[in-house]
Protein backbone atom coordinates (compact mmCIF):
# COMPACT_ATOMS: atom_id res chain seq x y z
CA UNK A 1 0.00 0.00 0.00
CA UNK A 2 1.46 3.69 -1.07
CA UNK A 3 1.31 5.97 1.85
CA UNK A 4 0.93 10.01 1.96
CA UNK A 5 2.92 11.57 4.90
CA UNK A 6 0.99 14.90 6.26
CA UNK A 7 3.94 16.78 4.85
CA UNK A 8 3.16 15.93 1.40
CA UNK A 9 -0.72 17.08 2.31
CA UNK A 10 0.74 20.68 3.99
CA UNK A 11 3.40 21.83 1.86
CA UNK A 12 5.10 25.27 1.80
CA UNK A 13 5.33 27.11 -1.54
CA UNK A 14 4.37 29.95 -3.46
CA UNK A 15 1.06 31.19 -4.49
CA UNK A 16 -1.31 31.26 -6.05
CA UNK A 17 -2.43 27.87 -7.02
CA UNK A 18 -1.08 24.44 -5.70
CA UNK A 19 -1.48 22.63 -9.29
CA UNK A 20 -0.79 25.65 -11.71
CA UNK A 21 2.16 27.17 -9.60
CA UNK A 22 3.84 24.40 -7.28
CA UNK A 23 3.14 21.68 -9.30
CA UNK A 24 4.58 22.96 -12.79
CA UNK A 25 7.52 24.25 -10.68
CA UNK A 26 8.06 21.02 -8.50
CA UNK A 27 7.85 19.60 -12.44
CA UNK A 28 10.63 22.02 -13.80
CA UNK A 29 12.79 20.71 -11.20
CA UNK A 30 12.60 17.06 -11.97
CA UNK A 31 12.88 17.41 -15.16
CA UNK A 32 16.06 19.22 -14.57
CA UNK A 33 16.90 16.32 -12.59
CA UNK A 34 16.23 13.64 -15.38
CA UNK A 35 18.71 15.85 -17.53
CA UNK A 36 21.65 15.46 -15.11
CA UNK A 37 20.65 11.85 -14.17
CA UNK A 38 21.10 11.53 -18.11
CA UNK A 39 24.29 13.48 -18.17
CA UNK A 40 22.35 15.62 -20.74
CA UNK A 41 21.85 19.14 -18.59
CA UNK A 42 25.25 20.66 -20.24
CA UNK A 43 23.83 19.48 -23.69
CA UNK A 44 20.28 21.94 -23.61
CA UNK A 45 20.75 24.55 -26.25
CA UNK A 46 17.10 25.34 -26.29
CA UNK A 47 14.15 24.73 -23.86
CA UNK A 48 10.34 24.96 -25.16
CA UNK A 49 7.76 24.30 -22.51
CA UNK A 50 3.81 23.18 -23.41
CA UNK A 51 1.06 23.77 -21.28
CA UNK A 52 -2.10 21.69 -21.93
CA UNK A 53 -5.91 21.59 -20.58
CA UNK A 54 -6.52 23.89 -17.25
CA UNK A 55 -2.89 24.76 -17.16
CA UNK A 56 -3.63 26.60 -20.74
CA UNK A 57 -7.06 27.98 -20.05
CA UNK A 58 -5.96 29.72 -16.90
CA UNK A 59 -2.45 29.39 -16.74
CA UNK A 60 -2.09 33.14 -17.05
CA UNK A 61 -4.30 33.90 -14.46
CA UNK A 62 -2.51 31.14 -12.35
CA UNK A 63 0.91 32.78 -12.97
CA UNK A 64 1.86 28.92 -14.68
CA UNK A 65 4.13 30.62 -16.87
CA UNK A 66 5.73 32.47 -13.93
CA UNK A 67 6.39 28.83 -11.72
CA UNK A 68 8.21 27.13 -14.88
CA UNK A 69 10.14 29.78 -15.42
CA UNK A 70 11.08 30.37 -11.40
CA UNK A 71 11.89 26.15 -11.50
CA UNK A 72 13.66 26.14 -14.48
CA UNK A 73 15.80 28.92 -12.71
CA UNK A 74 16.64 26.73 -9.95
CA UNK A 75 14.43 28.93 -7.43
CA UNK A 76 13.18 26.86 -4.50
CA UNK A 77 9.45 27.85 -3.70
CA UNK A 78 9.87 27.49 -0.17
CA UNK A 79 13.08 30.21 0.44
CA UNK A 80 12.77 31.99 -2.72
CA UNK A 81 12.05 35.77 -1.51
CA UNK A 82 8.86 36.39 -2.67
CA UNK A 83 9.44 40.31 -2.95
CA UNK A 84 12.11 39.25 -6.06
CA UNK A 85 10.14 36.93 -7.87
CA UNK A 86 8.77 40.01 -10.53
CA UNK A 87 12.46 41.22 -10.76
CA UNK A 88 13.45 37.56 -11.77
CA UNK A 89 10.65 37.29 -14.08
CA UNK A 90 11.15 40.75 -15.55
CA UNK A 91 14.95 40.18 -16.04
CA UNK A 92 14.16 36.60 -18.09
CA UNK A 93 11.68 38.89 -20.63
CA UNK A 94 14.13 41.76 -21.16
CA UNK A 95 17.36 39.89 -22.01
CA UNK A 96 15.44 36.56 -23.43
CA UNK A 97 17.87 34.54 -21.96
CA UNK A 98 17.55 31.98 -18.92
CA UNK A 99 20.39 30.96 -16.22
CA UNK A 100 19.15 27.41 -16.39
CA UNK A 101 19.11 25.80 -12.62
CA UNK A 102 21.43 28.82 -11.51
CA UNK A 103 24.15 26.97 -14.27
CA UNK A 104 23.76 27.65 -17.79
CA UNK A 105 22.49 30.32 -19.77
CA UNK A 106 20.25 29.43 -22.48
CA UNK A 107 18.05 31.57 -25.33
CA UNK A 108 14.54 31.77 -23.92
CA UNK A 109 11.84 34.30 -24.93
CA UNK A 110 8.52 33.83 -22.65
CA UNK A 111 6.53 34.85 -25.82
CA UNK A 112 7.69 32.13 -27.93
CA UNK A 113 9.50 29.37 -25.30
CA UNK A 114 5.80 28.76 -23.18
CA UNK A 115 3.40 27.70 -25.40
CA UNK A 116 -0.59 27.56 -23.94
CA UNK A 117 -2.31 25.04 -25.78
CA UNK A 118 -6.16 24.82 -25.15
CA UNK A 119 -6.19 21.04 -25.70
CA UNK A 120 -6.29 17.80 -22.89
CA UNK A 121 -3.66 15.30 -22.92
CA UNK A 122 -4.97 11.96 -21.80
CA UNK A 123 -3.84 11.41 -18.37
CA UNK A 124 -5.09 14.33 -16.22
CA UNK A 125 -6.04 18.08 -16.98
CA UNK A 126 -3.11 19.61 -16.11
CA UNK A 127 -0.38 18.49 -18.68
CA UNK A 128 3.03 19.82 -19.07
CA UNK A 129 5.70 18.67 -21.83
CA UNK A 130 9.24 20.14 -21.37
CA UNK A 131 11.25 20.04 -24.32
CA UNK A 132 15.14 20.40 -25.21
CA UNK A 133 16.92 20.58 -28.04
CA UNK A 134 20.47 18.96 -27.81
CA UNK A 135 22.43 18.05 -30.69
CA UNK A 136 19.72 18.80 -33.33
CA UNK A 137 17.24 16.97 -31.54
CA UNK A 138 14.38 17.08 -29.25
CA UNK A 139 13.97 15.66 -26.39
CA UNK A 140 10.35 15.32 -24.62
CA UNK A 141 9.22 14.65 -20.94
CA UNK A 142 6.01 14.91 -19.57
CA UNK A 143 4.41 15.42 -16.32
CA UNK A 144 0.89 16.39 -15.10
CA UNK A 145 0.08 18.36 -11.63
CA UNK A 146 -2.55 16.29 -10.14
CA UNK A 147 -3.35 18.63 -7.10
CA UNK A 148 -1.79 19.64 -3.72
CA UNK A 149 1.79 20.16 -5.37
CA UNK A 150 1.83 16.67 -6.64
CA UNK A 151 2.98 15.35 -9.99
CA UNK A 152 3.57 12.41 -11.87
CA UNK A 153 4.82 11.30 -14.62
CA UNK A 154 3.29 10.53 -18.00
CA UNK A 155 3.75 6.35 -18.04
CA UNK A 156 1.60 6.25 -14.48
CA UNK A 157 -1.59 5.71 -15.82
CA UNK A 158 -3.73 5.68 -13.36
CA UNK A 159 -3.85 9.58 -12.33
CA UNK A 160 -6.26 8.75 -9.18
CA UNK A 161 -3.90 6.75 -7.53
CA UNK A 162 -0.31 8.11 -7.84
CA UNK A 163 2.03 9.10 -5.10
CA UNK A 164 4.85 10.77 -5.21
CA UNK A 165 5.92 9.31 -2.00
CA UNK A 166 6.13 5.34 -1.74
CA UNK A 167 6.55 3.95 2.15
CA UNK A 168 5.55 1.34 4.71
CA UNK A 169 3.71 3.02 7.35
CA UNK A 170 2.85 0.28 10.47
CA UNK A 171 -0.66 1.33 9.72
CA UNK A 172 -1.29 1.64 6.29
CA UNK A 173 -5.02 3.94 5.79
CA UNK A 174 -6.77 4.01 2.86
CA UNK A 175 -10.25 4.74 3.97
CA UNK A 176 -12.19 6.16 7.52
CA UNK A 177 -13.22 2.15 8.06
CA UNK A 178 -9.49 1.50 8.44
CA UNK A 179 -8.40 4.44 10.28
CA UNK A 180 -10.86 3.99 13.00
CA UNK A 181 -9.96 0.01 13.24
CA UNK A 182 -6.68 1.16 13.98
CA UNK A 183 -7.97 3.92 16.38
CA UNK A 184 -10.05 1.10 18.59
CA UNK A 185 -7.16 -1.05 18.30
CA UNK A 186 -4.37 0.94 19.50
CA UNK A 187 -6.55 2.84 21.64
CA UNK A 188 -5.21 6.20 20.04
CA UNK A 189 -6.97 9.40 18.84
CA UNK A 190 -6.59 9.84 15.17
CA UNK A 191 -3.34 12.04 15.36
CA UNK A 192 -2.21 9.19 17.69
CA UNK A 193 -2.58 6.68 15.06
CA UNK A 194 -1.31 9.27 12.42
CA UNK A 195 1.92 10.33 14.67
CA UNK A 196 3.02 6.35 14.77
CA UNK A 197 2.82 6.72 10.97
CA UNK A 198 5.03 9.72 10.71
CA UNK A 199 7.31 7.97 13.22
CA UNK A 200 8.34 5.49 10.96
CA UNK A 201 9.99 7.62 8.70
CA UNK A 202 11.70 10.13 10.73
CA UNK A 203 11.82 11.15 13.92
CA UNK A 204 9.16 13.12 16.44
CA UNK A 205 12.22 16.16 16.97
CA UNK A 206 11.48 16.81 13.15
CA UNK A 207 8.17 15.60 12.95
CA UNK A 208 7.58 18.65 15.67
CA UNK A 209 10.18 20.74 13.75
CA UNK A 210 8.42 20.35 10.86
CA UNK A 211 5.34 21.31 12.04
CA UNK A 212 5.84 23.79 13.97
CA UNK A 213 7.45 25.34 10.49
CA UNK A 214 3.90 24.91 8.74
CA UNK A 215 2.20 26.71 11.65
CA UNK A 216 4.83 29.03 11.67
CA UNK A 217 4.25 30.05 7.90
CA UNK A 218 0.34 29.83 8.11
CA UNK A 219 0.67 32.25 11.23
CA UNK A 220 3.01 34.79 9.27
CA UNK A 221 0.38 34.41 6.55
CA UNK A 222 -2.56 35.41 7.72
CA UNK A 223 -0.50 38.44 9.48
CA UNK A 224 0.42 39.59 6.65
CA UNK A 225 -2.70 39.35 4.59
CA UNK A 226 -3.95 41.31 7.67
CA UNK A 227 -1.52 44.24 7.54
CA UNK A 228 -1.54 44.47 3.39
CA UNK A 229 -3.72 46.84 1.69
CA UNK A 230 -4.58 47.82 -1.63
CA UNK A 231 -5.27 45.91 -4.54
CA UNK A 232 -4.75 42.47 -5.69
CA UNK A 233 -2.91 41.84 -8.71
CA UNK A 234 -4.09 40.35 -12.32
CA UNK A 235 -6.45 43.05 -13.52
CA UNK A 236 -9.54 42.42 -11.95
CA UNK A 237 -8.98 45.43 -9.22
CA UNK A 238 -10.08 43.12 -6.18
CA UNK A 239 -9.22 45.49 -3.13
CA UNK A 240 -7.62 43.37 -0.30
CA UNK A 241 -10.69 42.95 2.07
CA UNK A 242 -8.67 41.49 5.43
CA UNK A 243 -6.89 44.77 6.05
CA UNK A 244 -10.41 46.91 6.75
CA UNK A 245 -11.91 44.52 8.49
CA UNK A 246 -8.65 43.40 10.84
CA UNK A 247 -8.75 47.07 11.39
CA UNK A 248 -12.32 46.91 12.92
CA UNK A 249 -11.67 44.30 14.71
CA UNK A 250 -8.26 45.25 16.54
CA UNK A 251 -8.82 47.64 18.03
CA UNK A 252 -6.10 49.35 19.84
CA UNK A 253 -4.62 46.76 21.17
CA UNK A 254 -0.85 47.15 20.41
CA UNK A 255 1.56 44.42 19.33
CA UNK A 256 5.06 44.34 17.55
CA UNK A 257 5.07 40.88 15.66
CA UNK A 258 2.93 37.97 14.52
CA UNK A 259 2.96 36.46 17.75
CA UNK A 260 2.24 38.74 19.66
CA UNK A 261 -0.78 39.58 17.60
CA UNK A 262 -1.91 36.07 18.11
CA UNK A 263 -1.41 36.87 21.94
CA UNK A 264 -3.59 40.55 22.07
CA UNK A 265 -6.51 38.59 19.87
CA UNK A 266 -6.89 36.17 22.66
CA UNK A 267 -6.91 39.25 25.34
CA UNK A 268 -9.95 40.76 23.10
CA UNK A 269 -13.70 40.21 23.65
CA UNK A 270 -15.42 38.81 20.67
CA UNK A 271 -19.28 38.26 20.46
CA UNK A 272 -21.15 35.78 18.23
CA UNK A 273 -20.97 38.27 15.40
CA UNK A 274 -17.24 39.04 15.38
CA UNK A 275 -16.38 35.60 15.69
CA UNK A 276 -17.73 34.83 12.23
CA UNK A 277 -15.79 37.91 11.11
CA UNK A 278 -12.21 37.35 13.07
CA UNK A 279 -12.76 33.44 11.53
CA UNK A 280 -13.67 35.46 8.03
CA UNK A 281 -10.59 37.87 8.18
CA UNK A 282 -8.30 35.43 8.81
CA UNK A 283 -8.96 33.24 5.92
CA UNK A 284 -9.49 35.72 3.57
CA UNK A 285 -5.87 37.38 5.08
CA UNK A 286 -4.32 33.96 4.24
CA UNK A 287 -5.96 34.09 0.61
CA UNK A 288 -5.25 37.64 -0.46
CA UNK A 289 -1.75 36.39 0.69
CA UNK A 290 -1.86 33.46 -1.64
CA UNK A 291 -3.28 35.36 -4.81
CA UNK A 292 -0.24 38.42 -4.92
CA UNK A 293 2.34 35.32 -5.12
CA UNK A 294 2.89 35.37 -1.03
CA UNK A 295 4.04 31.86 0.70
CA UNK A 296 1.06 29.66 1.54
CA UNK A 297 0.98 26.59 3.00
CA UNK A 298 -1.37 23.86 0.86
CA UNK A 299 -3.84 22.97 2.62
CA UNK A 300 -4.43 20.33 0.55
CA UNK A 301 -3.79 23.22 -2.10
CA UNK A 302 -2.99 26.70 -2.66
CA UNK A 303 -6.68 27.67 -3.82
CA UNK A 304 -8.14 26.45 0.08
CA UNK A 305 -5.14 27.78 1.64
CA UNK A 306 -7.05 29.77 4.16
CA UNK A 307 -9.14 27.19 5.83
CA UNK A 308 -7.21 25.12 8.03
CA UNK A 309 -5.06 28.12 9.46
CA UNK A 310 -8.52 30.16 9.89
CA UNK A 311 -10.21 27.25 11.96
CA UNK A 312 -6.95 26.53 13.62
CA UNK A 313 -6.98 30.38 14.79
CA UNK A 314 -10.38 30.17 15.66
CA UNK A 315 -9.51 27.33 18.28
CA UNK A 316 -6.34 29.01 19.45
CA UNK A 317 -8.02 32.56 19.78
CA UNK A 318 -11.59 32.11 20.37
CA UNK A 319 -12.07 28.39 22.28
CA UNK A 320 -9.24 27.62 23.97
CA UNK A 321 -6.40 30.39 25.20
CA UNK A 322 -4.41 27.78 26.90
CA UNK A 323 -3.76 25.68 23.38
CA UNK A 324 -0.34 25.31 22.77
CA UNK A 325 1.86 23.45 20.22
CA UNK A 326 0.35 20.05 20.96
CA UNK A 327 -2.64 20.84 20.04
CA UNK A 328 -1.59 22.42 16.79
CA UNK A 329 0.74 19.25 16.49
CA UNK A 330 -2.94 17.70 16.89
CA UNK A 331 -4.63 19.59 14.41
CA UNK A 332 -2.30 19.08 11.94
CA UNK A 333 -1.93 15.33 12.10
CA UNK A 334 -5.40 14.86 11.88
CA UNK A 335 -6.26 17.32 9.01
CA UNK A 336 -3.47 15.77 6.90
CA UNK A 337 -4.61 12.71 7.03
CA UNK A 338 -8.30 13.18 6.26
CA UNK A 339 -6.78 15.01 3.44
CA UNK A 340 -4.80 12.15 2.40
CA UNK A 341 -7.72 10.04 2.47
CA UNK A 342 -9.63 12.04 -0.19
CA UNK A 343 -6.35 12.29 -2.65
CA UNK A 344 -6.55 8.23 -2.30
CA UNK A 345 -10.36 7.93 -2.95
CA UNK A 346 -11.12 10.77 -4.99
CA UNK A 347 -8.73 13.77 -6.00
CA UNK A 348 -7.87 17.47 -4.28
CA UNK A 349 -7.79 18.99 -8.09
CA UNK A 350 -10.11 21.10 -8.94
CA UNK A 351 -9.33 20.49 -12.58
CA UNK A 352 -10.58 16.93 -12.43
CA UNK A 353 -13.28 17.82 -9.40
CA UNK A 354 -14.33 21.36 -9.54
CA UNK A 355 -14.09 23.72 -6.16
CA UNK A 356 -15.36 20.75 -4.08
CA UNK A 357 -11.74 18.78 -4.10
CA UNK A 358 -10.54 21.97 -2.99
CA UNK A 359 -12.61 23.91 -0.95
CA UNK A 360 -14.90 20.74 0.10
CA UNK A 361 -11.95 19.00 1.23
CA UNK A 362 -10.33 21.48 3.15
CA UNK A 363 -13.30 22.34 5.27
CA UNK A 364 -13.90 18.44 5.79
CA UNK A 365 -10.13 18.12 7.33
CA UNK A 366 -10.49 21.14 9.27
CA UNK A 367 -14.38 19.70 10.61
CA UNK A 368 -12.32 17.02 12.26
CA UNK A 369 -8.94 18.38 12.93
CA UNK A 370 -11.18 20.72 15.63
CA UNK A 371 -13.65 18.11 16.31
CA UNK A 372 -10.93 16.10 17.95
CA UNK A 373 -9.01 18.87 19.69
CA UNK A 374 -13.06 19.81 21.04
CA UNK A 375 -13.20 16.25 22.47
CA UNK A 376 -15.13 14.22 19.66
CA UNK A 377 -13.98 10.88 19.28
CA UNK A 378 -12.49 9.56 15.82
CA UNK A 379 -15.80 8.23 15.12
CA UNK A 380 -16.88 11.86 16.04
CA UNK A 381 -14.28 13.37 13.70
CA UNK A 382 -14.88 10.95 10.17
CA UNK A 383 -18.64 12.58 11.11
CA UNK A 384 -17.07 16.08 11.11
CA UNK A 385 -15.51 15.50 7.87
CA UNK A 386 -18.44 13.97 6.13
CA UNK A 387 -20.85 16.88 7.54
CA UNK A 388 -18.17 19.54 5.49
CA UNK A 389 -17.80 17.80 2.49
CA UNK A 390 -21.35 16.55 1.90
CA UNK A 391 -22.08 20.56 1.76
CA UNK A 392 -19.80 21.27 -0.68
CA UNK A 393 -21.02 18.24 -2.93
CA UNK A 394 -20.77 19.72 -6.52
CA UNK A 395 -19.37 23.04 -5.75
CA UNK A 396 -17.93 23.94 -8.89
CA UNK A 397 -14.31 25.33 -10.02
CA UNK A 398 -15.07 28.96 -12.19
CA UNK A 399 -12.20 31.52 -11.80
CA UNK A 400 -13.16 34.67 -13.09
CA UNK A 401 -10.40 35.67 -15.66
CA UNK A 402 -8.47 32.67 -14.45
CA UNK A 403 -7.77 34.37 -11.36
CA UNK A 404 -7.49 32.63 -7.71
CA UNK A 405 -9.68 35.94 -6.83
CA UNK A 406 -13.23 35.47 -7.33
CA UNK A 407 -15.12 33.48 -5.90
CA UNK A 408 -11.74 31.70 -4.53
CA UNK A 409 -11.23 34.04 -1.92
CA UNK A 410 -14.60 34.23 -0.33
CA UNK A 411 -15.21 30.69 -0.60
CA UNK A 412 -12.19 29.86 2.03
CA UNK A 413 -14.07 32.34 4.43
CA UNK A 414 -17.30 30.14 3.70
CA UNK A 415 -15.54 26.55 3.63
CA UNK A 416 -13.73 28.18 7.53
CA UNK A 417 -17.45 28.91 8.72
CA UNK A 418 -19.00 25.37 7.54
CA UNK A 419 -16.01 23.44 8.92
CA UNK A 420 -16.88 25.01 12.37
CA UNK A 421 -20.29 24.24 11.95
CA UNK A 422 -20.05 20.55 11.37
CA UNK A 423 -17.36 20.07 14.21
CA UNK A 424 -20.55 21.72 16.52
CA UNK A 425 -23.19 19.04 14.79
CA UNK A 426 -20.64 16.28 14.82
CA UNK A 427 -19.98 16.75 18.82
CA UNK A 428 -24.10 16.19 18.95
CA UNK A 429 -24.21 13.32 17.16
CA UNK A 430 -24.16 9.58 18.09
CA UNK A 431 -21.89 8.28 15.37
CA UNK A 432 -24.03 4.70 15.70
CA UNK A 433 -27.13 6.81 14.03
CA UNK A 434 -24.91 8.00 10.66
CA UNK A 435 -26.56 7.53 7.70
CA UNK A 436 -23.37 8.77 5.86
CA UNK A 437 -20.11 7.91 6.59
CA UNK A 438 -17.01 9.37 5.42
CA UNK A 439 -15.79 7.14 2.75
CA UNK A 440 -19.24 7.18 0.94
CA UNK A 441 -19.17 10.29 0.51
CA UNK A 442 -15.56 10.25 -0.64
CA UNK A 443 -16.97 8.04 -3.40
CA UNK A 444 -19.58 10.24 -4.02
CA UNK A 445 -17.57 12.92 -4.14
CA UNK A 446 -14.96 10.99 -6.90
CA UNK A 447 -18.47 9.92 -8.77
CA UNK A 448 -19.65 13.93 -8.56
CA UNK A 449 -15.91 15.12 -10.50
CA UNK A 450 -16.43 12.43 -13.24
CA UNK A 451 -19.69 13.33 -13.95
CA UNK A 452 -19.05 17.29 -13.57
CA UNK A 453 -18.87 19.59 -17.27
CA UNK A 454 -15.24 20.23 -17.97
CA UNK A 455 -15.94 23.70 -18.23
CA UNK A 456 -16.72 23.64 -14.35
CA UNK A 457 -13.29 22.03 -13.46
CA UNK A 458 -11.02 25.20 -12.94
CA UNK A 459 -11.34 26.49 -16.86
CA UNK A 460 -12.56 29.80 -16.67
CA UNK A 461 -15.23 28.21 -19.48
CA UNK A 462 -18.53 28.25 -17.08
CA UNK A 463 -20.31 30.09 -14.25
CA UNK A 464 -19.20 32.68 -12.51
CA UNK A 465 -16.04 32.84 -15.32
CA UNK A 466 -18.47 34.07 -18.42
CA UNK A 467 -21.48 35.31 -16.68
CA UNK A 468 -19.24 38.12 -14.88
CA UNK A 469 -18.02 40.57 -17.42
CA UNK A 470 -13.84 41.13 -16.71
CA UNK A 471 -14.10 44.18 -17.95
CA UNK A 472 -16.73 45.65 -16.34
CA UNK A 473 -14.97 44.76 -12.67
């Protein structure tokens, strides 16, 4: 049985989409790796890169042609300094030449070198073919960004069930059924089960490390997105909505960094009403973040970015002023692997499932992440999970102008609220009287993509994408 570690569920990287940014990027670098395994790298002379299906039809709007170029640079999304990411991308169009992987300069004109196709290759929506010329001839690989940062290679044929990471975890989960065996059997929570995983493939020291890293970055995220104002960019003129309303909110309560922000939240008096909008602000911060190229954490992907840190806040902030890093290590554990169990039995692309493998998802592993730091058991939690996702059932994927703006933004705020929600009505519920339970409607959920229009899966073809005129906004 392949295995998904929580770190390949929350990965650090660049905005402002998980498949159309990290993905092609993580896919630059391999394939710069393929050329050195080869001993071919020194050979390139020229590099031509295709773009097929949703990485075409809003690639632009996804800033696709902006991640190749940043991996075929040698640029690593998680250090890269945001702030210098235009003035790399700027130098590469003025001189039309490309310091390939840091080593090698080669000819390369954006205009002509990325090439947006509008047609599907056969294997998944997202399709990338990187091409170079040495001696005379060309050389072809292809990969395809299936979601969440991962990608695989053309020969895998089965998109729905490739891993980039093979292992042996003691307790191998492919489904809710077989987590909570494990759960009863063990006598664990969830993130007890999950943490035994992790175990077996490196130690707790950087299992905490590593956490506390993601937290670390979601934290700095939403303070940022919270202290930004002005206007998003990509045309559309979205004004950054956290700033205002983080301003209303505040107060004057003073504080010099993000943690200390954290801190004077906890020391302020919310009501019902400000709670929504403190959970709204925060995901919309992390969001806003995420669409002006800022470091996100996927959560499974860049698009949903905002959920799990909002709802994590929410706990930290609102329910509980005494939590503390083991109940983020908590939180964590348990929303990566509900996460994990969707990528296995359905897919966290919105190019092959529309807004609910993003969105849906998201809320569903933050329903049970705070369900079991509330006191649910892991019955309690799969309910959690279920209650979010079966209310995003269908939700579909319709950027306007290819943007991760509209209704993207908003709809982390939404997914934040509903993923509270369903914690609260999972908590009341005897998990013996479920109609539902988690893994049917992950196979709803997988039977819901297939049958869903392309045009609703992330194309900028349907909906919201042509009934709103770009124009006019």
């Amino acid at each position: 049985m392949e295995c998904i570690s929580v770190f390949d569920m929350l990965k650090i990287g660049v905005g402002p989409s998980s498949s159309h940014t990290l993905g092609p990027w993580r896919a630059a670098e391999r394939w710069i790796k393929e050329l050195k395994d080869a001993n071919k790298f020194e050979k390139v002379e020229k590099i031509t890169v295709d773009l097929y299906g949703s990485l075409s039809l809003t690639g632009k709007g996804h800033a696709t042609d902006y991640a190749v170029m940043l991996g075929l640079l040698g640029c690593d999304p998680e250090t890269i300094p945001t702030e210098n990411i235009t003035n790399y991308i700027n130098d590469i169009k003025t001189t039309k030449t490309l310091n390939f992987n840091s080593e090698k300069l080669v000819n390369f004109n954006p205009e002509t070198a990325i090439v947006f196709n509008k047609k599907f290759l056969p294997y998944h929506s997202n399709g990338i073919i990187f091409t170079a010329n040495i001696d005379g001839r060309n050389k072809k690989s292809t990969f395809y960004s299936i979601g969440g940062g991962f990608v695989v290679k053309e020969e895998r044929t089965n998109h729905k069930k490739n891993f980039e990471i093979k292992c042996s975890f003691p307790y191998p989960i492919d489904k809710g059924n077989e987590l909570l065996k494990f759960c009863s059997d063990l006598k664990l929570p969830i993130s007890g089960v999950i943490l035994e995983n992790e175990k077996s493939i490196r130690n707790e020291a950087v299992i905490d490390s590593e956490l506390q890293r993601i937290w670390d970055t979601m934290l700095e995220c939403m303070y940022i997105g919270c202290h930004s104002e002005g206007t998003l960019p990509g045309g559309l003129n979205v004004r950054r909505r956290a700033y205002d309303m983080h301003q209303s909110l505040k107060g004057d309560t003073p504080y010099t960094t993000h943690v200390g922000w954290l801190n004077s939240i906890r020391n302020t008096e919310v009501k019902f009403r400000q709670i929504l909008k403190w959970v709204s602000c925060f995901a919309l911060a992390v969001n806003e973040v995420n669409a002006s190229l800022g470091r996100v954490v996927t959560a499974p992907t860049n698009g949903s970015a905002g959920v799990i840190p909002s709802v994590l806040m929410y706990y930290l902030v609102i329910e509980n002023h005494d939590g503390n890093f083991e109940d983020i290590k908590r939180f964590l554990l348990v929303a990566g692997e509900i996460g994990s169990i969707f990528k296995k039995g359905a897919t966290i692309s919105a190019a092959m499932g529309g807004c609910q493998a993003e969105i849906g998802v998201s809320s569903a592993m933050a329903a049970g992440a705070l369900c079991e730091l509330s006191g649910g058991s892991p019955e309690q939690v799969l309910v959690a999970a279920e209650i979010a996702m079966e209310h995003h059932l269908g939700l579909t994927c319709d950027p306007i102008g290819g943007l991760v703006q509209i209704p993207c933004i908003e709809r982390n705020a939404m997914g934040a609220i509903k993923a509270i929600n369903a914690c609260e009505l999972a908590l009341d519920t005897d998990p013996n009287n479920v109609k539902v339970p988690l893994d049917t409607v992950v196979n709803t959920m997988w039977e819901t993509a297939k049958d869903m229009n392309n045009k609703y899966k992330e194309t900028s073809e349907g909906g919201l994408a042509v009934g709103v005129n770009v124009s006019d906004c």
